[in-house]
N, C-alpha and C. Protein backbone atom coordinates (compact mmCIF):
# COMPACT_ATOMS: atom_id res chain seq x y z
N UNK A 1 -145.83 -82.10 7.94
CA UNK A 1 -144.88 -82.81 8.78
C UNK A 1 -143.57 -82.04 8.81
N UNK A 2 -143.24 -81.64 9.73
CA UNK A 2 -141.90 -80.76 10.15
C UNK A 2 -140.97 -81.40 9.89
N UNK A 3 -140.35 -82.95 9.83
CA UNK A 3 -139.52 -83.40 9.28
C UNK A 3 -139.32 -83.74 8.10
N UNK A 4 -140.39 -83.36 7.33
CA UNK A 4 -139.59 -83.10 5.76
C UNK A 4 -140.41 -82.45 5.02
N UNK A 5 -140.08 -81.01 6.02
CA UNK A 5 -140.27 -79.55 5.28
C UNK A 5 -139.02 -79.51 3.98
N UNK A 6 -138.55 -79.91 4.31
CA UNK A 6 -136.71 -80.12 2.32
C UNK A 6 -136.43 -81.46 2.78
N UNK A 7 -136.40 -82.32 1.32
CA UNK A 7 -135.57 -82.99 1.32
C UNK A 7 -134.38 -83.93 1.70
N UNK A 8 -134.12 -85.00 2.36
CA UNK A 8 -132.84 -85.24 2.69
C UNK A 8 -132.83 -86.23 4.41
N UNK A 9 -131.67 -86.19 4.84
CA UNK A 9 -131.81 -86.67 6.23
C UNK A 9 -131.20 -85.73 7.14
N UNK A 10 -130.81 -85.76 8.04
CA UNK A 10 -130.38 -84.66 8.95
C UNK A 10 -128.53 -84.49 8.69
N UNK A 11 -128.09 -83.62 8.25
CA UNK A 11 -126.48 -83.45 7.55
C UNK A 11 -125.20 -84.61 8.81
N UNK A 12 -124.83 -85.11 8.22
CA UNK A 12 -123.55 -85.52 8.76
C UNK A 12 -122.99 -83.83 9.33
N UNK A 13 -122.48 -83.53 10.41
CA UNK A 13 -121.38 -83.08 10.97
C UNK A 13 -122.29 -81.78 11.88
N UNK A 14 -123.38 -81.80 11.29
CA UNK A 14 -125.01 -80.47 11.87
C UNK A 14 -124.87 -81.15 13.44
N UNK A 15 -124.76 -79.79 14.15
CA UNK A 15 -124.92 -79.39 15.24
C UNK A 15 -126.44 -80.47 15.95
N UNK A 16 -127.38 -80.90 15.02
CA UNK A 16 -128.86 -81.96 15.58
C UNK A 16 -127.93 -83.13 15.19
N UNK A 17 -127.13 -83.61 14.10
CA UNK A 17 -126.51 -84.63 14.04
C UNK A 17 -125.53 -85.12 15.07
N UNK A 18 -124.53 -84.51 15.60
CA UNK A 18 -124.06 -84.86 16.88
C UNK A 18 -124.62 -85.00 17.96
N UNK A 19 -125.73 -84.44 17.96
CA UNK A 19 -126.65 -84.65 19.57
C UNK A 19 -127.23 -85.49 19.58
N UNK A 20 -127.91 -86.04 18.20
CA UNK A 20 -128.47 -86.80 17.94
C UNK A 20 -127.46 -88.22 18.38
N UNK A 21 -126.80 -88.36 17.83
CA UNK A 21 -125.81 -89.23 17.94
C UNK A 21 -125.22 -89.26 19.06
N UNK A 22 -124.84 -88.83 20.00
CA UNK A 22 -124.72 -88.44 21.37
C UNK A 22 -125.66 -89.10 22.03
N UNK A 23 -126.65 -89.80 21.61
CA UNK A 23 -127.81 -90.16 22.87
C UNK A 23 -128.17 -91.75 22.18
N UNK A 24 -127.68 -92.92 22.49
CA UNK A 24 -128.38 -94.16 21.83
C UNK A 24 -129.71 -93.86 21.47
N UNK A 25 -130.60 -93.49 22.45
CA UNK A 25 -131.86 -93.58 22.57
C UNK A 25 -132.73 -92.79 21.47
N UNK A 26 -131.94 -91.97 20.93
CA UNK A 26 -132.25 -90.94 19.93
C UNK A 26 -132.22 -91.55 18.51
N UNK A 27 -133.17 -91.15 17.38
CA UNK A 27 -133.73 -91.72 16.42
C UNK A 27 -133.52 -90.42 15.43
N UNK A 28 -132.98 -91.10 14.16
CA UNK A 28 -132.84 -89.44 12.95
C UNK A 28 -134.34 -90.07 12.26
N UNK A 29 -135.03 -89.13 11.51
CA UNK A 29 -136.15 -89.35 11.00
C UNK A 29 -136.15 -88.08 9.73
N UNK A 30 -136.19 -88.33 8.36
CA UNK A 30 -136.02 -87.05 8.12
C UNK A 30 -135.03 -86.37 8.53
N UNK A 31 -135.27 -84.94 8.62
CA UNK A 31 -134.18 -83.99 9.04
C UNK A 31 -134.91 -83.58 10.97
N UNK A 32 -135.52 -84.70 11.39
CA UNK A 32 -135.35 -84.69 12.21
C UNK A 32 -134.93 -85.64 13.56
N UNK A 33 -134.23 -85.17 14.69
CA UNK A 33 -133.74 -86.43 15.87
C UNK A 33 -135.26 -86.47 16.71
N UNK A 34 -135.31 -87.92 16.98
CA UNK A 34 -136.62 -87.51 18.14
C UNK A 34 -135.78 -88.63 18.96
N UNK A 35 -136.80 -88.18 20.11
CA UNK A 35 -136.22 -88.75 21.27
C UNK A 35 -138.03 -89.51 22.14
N UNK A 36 -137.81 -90.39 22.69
CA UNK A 36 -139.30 -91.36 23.41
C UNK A 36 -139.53 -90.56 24.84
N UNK A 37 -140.58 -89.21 24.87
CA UNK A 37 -141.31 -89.38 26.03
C UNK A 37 -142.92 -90.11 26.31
N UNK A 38 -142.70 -90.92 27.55
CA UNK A 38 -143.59 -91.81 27.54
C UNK A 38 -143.57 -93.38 26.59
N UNK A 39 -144.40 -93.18 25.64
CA UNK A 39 -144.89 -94.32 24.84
C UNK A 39 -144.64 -93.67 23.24
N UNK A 40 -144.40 -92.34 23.19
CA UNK A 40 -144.34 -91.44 22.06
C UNK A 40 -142.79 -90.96 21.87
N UNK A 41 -142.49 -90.87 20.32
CA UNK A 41 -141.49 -90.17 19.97
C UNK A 41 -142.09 -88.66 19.96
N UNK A 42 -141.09 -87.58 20.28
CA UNK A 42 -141.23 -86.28 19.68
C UNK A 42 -139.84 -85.85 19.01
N UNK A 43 -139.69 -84.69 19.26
CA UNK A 43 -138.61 -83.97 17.86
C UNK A 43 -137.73 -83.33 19.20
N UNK A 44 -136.83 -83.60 19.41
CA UNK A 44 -135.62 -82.78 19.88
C UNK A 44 -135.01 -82.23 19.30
N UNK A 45 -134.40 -82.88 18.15
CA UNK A 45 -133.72 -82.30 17.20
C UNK A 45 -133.92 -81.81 15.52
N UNK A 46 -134.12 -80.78 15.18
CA UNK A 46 -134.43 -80.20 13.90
C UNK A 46 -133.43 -79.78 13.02
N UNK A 47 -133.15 -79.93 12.24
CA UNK A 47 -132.21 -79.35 10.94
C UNK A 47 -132.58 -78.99 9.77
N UNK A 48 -132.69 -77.63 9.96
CA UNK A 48 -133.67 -77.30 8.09
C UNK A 48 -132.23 -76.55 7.65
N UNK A 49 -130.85 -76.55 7.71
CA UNK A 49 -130.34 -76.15 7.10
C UNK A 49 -130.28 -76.68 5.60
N UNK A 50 -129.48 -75.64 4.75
CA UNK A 50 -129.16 -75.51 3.63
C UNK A 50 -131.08 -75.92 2.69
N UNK A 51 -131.84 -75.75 3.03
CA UNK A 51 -133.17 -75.77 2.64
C UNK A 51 -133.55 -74.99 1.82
N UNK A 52 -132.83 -73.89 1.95
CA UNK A 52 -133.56 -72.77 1.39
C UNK A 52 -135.06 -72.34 0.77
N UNK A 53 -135.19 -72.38 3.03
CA UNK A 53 -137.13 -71.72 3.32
C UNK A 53 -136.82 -70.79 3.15
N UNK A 54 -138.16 -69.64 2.56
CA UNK A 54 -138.01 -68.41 2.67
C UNK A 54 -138.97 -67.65 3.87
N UNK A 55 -139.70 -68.85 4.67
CA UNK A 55 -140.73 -68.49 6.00
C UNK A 55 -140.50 -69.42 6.53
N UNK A 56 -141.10 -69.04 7.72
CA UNK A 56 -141.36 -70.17 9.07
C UNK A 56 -142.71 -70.45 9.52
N UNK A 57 -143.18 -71.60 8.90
CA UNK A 57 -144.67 -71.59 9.36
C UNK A 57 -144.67 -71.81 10.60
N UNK A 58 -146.28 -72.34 10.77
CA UNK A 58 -147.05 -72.63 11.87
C UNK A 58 -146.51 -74.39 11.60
N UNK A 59 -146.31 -75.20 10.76
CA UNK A 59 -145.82 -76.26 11.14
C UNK A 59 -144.45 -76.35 12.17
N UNK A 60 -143.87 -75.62 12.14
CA UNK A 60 -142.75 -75.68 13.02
C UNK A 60 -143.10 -76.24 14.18
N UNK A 61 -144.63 -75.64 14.72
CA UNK A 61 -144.57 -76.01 16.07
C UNK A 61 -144.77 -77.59 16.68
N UNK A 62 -144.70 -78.27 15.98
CA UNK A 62 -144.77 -80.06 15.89
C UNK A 62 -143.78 -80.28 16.43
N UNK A 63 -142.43 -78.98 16.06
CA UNK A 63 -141.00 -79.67 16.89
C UNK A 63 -140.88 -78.55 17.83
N UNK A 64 -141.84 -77.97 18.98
CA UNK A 64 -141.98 -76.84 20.22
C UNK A 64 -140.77 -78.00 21.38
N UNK A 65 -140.74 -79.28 21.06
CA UNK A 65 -139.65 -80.17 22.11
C UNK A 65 -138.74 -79.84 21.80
N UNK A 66 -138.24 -79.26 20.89
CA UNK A 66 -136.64 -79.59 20.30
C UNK A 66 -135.75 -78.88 20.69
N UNK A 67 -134.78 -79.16 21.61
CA UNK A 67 -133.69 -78.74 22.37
C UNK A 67 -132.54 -78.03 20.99
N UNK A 68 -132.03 -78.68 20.15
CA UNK A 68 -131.24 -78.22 18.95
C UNK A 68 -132.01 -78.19 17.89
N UNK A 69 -131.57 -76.91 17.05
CA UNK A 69 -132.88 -76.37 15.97
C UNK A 69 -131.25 -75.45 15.37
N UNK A 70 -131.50 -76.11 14.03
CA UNK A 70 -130.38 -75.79 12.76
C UNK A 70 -131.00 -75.35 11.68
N UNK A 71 -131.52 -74.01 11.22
CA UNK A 71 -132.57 -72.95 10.55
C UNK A 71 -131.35 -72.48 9.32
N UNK A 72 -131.95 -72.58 7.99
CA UNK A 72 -131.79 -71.21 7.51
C UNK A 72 -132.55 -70.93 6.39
N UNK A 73 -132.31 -69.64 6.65
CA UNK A 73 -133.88 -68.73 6.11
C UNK A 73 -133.27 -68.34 4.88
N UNK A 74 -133.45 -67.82 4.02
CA UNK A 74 -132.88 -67.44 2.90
C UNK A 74 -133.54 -66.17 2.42
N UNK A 75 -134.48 -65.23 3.18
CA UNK A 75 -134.86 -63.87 3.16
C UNK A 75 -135.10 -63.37 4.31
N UNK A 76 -135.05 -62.00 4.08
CA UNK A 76 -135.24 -61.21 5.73
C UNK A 76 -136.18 -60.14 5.29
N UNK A 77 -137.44 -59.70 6.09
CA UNK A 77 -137.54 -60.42 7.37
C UNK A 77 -138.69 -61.85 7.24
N UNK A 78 -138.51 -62.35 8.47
CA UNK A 78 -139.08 -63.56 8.50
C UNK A 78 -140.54 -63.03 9.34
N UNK A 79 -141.57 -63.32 8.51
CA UNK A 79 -142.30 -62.18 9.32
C UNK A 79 -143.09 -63.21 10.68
N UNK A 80 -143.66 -62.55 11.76
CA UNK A 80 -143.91 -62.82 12.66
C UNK A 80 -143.07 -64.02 13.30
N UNK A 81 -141.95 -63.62 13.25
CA UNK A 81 -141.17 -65.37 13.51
C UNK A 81 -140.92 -64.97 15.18
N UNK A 82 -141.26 -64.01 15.79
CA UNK A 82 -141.63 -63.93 17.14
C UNK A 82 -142.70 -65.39 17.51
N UNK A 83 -144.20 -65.08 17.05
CA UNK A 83 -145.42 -65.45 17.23
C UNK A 83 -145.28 -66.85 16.93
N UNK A 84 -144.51 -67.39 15.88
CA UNK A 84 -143.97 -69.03 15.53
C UNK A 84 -143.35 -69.68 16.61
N UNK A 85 -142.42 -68.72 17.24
CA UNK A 85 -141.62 -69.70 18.65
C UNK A 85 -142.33 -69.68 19.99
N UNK A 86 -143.62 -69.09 20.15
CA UNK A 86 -144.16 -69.15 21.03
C UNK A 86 -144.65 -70.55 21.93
N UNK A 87 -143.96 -71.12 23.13
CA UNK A 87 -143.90 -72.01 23.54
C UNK A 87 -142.91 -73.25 23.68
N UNK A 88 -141.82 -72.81 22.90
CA UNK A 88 -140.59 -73.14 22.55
C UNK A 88 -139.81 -73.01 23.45
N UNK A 89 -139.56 -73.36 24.44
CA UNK A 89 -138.99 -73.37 26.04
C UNK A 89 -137.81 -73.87 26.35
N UNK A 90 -137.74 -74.88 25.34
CA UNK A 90 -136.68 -76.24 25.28
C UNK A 90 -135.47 -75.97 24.76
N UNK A 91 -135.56 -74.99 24.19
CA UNK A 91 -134.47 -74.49 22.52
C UNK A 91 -133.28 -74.00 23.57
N UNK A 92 -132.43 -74.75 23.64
CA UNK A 92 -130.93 -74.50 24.02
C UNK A 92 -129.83 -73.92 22.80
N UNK A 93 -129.49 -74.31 21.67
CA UNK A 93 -129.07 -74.10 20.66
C UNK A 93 -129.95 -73.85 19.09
N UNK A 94 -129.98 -72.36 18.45
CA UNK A 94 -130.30 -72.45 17.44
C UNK A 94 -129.51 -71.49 16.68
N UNK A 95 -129.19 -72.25 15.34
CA UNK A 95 -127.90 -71.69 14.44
C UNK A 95 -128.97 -71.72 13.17
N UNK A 96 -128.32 -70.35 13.12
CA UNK A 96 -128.92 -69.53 11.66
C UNK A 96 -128.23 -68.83 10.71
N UNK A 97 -128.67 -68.13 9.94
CA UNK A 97 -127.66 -66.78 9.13
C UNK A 97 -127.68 -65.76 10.00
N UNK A 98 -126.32 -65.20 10.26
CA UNK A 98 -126.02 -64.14 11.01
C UNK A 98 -126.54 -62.62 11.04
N UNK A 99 -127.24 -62.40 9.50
CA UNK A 99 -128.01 -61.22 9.37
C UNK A 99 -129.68 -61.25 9.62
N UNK A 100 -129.99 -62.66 10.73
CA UNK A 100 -131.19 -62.53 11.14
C UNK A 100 -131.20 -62.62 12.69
N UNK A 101 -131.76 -61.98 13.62
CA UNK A 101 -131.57 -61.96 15.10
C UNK A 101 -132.06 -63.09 15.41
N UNK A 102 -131.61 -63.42 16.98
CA UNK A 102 -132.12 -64.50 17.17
C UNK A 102 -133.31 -64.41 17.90
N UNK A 103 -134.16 -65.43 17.89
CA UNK A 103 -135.48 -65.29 18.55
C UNK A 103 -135.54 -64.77 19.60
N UNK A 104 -136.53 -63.60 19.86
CA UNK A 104 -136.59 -62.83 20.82
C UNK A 104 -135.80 -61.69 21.17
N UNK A 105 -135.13 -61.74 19.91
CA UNK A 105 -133.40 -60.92 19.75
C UNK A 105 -132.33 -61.55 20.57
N UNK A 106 -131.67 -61.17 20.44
CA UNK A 106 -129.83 -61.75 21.17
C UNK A 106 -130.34 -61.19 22.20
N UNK A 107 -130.78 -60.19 22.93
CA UNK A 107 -130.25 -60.36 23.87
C UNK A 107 -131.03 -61.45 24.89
N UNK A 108 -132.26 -62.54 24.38
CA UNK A 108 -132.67 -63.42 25.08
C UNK A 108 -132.33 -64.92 25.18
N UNK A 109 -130.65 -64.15 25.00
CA UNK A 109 -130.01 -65.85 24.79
C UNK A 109 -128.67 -65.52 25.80
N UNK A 110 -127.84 -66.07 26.32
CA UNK A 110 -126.97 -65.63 27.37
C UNK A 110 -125.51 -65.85 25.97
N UNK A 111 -125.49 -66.47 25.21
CA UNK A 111 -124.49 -66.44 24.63
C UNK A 111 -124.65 -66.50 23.26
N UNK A 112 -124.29 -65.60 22.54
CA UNK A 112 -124.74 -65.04 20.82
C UNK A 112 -123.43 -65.33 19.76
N UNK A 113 -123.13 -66.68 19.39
CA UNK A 113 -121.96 -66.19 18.47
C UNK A 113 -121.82 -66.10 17.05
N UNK A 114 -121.24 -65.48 16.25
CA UNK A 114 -121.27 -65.25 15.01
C UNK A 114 -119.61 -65.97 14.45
N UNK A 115 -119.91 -67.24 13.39
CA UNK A 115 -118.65 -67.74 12.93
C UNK A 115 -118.87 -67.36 11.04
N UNK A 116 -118.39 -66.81 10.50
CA UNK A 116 -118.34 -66.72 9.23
C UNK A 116 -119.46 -65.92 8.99
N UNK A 117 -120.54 -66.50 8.24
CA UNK A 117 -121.67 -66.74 7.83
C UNK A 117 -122.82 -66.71 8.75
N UNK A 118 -122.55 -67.53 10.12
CA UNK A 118 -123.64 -68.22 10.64
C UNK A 118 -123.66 -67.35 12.29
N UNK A 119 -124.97 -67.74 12.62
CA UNK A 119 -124.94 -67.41 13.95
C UNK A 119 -125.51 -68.73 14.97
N UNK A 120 -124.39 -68.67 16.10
CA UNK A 120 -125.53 -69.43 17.10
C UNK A 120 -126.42 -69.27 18.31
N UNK A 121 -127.14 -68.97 18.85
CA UNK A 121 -128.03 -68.60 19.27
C UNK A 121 -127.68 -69.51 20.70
N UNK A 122 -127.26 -69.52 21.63
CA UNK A 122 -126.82 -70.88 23.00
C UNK A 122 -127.56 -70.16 24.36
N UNK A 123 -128.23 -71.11 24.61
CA UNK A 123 -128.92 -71.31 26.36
C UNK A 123 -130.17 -70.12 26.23
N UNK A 124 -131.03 -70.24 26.25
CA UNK A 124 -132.19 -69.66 26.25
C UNK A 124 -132.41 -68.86 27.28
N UNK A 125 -132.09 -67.55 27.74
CA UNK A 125 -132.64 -67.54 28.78
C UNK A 125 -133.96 -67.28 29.45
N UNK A 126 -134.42 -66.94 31.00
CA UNK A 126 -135.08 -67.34 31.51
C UNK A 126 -136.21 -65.84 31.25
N UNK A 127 -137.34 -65.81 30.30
CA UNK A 127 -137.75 -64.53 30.29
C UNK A 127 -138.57 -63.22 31.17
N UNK A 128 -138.98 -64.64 32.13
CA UNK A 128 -139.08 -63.48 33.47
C UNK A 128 -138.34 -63.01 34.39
N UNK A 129 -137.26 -63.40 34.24
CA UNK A 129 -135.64 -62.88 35.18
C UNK A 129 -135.52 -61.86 34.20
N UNK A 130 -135.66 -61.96 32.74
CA UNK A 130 -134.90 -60.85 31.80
C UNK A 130 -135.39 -59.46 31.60
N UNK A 131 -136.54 -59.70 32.30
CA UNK A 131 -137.60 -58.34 32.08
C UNK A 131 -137.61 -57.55 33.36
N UNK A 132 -137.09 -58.49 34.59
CA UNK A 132 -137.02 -58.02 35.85
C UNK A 132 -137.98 -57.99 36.82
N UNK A 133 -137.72 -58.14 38.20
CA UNK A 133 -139.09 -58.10 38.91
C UNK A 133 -140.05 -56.75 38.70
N UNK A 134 -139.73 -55.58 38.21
CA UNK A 134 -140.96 -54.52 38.61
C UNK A 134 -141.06 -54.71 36.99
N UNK A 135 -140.61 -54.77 36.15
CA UNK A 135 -141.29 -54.28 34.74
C UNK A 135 -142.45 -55.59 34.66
N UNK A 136 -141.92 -56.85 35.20
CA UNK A 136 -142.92 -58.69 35.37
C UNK A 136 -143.96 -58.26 36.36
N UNK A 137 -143.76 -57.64 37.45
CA UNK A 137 -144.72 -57.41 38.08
C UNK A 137 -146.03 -56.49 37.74
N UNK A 138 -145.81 -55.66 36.59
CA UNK A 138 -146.46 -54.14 36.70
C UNK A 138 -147.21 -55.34 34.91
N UNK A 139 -146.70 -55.88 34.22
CA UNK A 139 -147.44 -57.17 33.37
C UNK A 139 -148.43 -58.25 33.70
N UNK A 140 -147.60 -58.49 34.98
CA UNK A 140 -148.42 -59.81 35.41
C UNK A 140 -149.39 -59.13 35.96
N UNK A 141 -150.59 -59.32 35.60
CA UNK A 141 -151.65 -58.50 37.11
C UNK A 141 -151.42 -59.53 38.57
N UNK A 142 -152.28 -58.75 39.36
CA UNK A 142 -151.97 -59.73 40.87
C UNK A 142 -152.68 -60.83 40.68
N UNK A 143 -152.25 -62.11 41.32
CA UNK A 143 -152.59 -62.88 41.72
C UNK A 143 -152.42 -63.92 40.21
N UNK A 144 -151.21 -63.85 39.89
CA UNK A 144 -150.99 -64.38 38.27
C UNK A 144 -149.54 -64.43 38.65
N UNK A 145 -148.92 -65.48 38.27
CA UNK A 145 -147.59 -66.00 38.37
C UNK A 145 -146.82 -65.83 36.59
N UNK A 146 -145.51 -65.00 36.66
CA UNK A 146 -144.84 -65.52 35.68
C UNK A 146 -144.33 -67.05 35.09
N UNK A 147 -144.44 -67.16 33.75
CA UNK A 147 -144.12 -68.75 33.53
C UNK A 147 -142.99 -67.90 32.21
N UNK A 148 -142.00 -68.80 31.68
CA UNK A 148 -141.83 -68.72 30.28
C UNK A 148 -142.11 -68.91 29.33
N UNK A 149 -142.04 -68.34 28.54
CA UNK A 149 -143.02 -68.86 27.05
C UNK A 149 -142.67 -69.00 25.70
N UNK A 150 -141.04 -69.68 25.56
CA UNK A 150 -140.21 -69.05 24.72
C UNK A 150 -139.39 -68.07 24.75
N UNK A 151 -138.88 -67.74 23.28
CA UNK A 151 -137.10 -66.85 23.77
C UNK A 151 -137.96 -65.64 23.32
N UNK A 152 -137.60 -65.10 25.03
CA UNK A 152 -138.17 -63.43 24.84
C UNK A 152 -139.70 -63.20 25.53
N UNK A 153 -140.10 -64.20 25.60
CA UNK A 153 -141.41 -64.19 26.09
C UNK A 153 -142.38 -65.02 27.20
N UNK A 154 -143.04 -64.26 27.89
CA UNK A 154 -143.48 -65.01 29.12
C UNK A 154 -145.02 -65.22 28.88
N UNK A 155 -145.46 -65.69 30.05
CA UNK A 155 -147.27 -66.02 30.13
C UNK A 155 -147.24 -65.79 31.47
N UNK A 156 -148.55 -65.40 31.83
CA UNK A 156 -148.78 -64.72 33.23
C UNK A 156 -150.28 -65.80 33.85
N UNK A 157 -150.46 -66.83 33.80
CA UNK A 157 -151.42 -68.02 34.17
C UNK A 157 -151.90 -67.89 35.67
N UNK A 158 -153.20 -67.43 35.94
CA UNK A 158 -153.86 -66.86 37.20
C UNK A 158 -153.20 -68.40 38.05
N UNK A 159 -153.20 -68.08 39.38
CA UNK A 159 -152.78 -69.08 40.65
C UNK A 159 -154.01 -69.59 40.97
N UNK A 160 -153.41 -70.54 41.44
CA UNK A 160 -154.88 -71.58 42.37
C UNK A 160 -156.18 -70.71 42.99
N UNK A 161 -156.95 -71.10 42.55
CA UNK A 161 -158.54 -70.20 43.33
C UNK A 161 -158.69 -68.84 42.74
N UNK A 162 -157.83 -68.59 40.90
CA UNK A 162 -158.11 -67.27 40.85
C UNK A 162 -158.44 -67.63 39.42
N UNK A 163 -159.53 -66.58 38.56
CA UNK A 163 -159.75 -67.45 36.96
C UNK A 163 -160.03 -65.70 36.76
N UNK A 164 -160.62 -65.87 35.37
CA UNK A 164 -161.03 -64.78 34.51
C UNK A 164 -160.04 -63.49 33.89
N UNK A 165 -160.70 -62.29 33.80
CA UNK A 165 -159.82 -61.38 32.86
C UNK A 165 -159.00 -61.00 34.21
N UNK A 166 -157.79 -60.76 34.04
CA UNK A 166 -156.35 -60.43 34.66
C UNK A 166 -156.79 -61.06 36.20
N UNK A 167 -156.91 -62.17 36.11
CA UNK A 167 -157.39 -63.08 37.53
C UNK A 167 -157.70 -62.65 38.67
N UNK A 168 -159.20 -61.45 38.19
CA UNK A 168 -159.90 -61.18 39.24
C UNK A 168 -160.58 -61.65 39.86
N UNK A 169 -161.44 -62.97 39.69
CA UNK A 169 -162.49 -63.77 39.81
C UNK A 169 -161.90 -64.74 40.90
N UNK A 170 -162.09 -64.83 42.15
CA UNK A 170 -162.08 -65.91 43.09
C UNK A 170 -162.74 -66.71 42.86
N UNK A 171 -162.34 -68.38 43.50
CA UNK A 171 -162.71 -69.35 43.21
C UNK A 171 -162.59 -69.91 41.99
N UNK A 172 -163.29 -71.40 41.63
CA UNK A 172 -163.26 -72.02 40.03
C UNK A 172 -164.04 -71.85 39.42
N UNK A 173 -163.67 -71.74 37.95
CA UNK A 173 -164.08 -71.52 36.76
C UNK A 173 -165.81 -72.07 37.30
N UNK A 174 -166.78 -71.53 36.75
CA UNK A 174 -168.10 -72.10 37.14
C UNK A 174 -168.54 -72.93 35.93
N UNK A 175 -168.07 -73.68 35.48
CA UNK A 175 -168.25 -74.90 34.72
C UNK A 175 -170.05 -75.33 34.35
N UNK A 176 -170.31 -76.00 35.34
CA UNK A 176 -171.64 -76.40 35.41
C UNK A 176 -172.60 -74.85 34.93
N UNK A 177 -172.69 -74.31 35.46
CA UNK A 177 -173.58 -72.65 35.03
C UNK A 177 -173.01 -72.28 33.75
N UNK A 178 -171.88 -72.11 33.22
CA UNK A 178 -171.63 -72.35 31.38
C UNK A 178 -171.70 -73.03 31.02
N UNK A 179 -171.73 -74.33 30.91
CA UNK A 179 -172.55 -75.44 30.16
C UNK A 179 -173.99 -75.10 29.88
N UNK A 180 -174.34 -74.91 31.15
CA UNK A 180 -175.78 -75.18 31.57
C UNK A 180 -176.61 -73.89 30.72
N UNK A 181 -175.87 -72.53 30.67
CA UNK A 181 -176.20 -71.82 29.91
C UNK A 181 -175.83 -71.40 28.72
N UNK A 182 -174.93 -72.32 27.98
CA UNK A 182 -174.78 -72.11 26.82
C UNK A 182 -176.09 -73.64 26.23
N UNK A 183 -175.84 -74.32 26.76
CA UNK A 183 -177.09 -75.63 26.57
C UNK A 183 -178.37 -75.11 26.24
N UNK A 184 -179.03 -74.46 27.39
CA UNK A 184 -180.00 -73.95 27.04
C UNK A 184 -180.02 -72.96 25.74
N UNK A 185 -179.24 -72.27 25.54
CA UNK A 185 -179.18 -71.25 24.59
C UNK A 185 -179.16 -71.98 23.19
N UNK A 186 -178.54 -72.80 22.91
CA UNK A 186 -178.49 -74.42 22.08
C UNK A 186 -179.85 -74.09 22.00
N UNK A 187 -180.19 -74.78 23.07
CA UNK A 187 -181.49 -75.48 22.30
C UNK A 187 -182.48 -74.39 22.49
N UNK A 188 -182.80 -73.59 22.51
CA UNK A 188 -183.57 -72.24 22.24
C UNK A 188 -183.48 -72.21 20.90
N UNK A 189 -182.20 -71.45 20.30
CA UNK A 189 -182.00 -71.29 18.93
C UNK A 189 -181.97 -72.19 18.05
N UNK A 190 -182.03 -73.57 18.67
CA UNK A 190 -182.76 -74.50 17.57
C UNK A 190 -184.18 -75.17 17.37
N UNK A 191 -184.80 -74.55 18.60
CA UNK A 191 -186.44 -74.58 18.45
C UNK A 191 -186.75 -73.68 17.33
N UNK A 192 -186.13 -72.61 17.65
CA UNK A 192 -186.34 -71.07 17.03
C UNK A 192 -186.52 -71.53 15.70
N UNK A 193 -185.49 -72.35 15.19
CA UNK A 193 -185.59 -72.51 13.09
C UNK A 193 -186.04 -73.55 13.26
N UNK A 194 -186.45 -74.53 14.17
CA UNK A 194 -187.00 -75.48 13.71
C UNK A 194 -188.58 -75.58 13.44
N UNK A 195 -189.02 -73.91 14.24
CA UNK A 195 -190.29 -73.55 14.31
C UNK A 195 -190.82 -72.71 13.13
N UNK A 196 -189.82 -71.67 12.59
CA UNK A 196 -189.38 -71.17 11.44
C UNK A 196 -189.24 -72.00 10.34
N UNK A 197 -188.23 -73.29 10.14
CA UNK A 197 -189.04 -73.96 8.91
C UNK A 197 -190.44 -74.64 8.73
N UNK A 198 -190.77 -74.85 10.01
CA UNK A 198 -192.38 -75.64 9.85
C UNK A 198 -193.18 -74.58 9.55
N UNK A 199 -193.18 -73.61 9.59
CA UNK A 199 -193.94 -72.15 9.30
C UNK A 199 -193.85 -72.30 7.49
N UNK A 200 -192.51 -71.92 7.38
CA UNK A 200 -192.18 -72.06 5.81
C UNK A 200 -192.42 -73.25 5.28
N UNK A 201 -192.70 -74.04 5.65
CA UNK A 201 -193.11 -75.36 4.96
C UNK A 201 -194.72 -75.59 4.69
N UNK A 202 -195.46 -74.80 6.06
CA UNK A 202 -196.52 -74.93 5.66
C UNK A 202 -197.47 -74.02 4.57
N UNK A 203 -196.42 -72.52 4.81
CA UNK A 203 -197.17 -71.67 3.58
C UNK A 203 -196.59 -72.31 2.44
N UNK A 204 -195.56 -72.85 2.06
CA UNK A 204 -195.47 -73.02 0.38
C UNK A 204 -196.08 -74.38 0.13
């Protein structure tokens, strides 16, 4: 559970504590704010400061909603902490220790500041504007639209009527004919041992 990866509730005066507080509708839980889409709470707001993690798991991604995210790491490097924010779209503000870049590096944030100690990481920007139309284009194969995918990183998701490897394949996914032939293949390979133990059953 991402909200109580350490100890505690979310800090009086933390950058998730004012936002949090900023919104009636918003709920502290742990060291985290969630906010109600639909019928469900999720995590807008995260605060693992003063924690002292020395990684960033794969739990993190429970809070991929969270608009404010208050980190600090207490070793460098944080390894694959690229591959952890993947899908993280939402992240407007994230404040860290200043001797770790920010996701995707600084320069995939429009405004980078460093106060003392700390860094903040503000407005995410948009990662297929940042790479440019010919370097996005010559990535995306044809007939595949840029999306964002987190700070620093995009996804290239084939367009309507196009599927397979770099969305060469016209038309839809053929559904019914992979079922239909992985089914059969099923049940082939389980005649196969089921014919194989009656064999072995009858010599011993």
């Amino acid at each position: 559970q991402v909200c109580s990866l350490c100890p505690g509730a979310v800090r009086n005066g933390s950058a998730v504590a004012d936002f949090c507080h900023a919104n009636s509708s918003f709920i502290s839980r742990g060291r985290c704010c969630l906010g109600k889409r639909g019928d469900h709470y999720v995590v807008v707001g995260l605060d693992l400061g003063n924690c002292s993690i020395t990684h960033i798991g794969a739990e993190l991604h429970a809070a991929f909603t969270a608009v404010i995210m208050v980190i600090n790491i207490t070793l460098k490097p944080i390894t694959h902490e690229l591959i952890v924010f993947i899908g993280f779209t939402e992240i407007a503000l994230r404040r860290l220790p200043k001797m770790i870049d920010c996701p995707g590096g600084d320069s995939s944030w429009r405004t980078v500041e460093i106060t003392g100690n700390k860094k903040a990481c503000k407005e995410q920007k948009n990662a297929c504007n940042l790479t440019g139309p010919t370097l996005t284009g010559g990535l995306c194969p044809e007939n595949s639209s840029c999306q964002p995918d987190g700070p620093g990183m995009f996804q290239c998701p084939c367009t309507h009527g196009y599927h397979g490897y770099r969305c060469l394949r016209e038309g839809t996914f053929p559904m019914a004919m992979f079922f239909g032939i992985l089914g059969a293949a099923t049940a082939i390979t389980s005649m196969f041992f089921w014919v194989l133990q009656r064999r072995k059953a009858k010599t011993s």
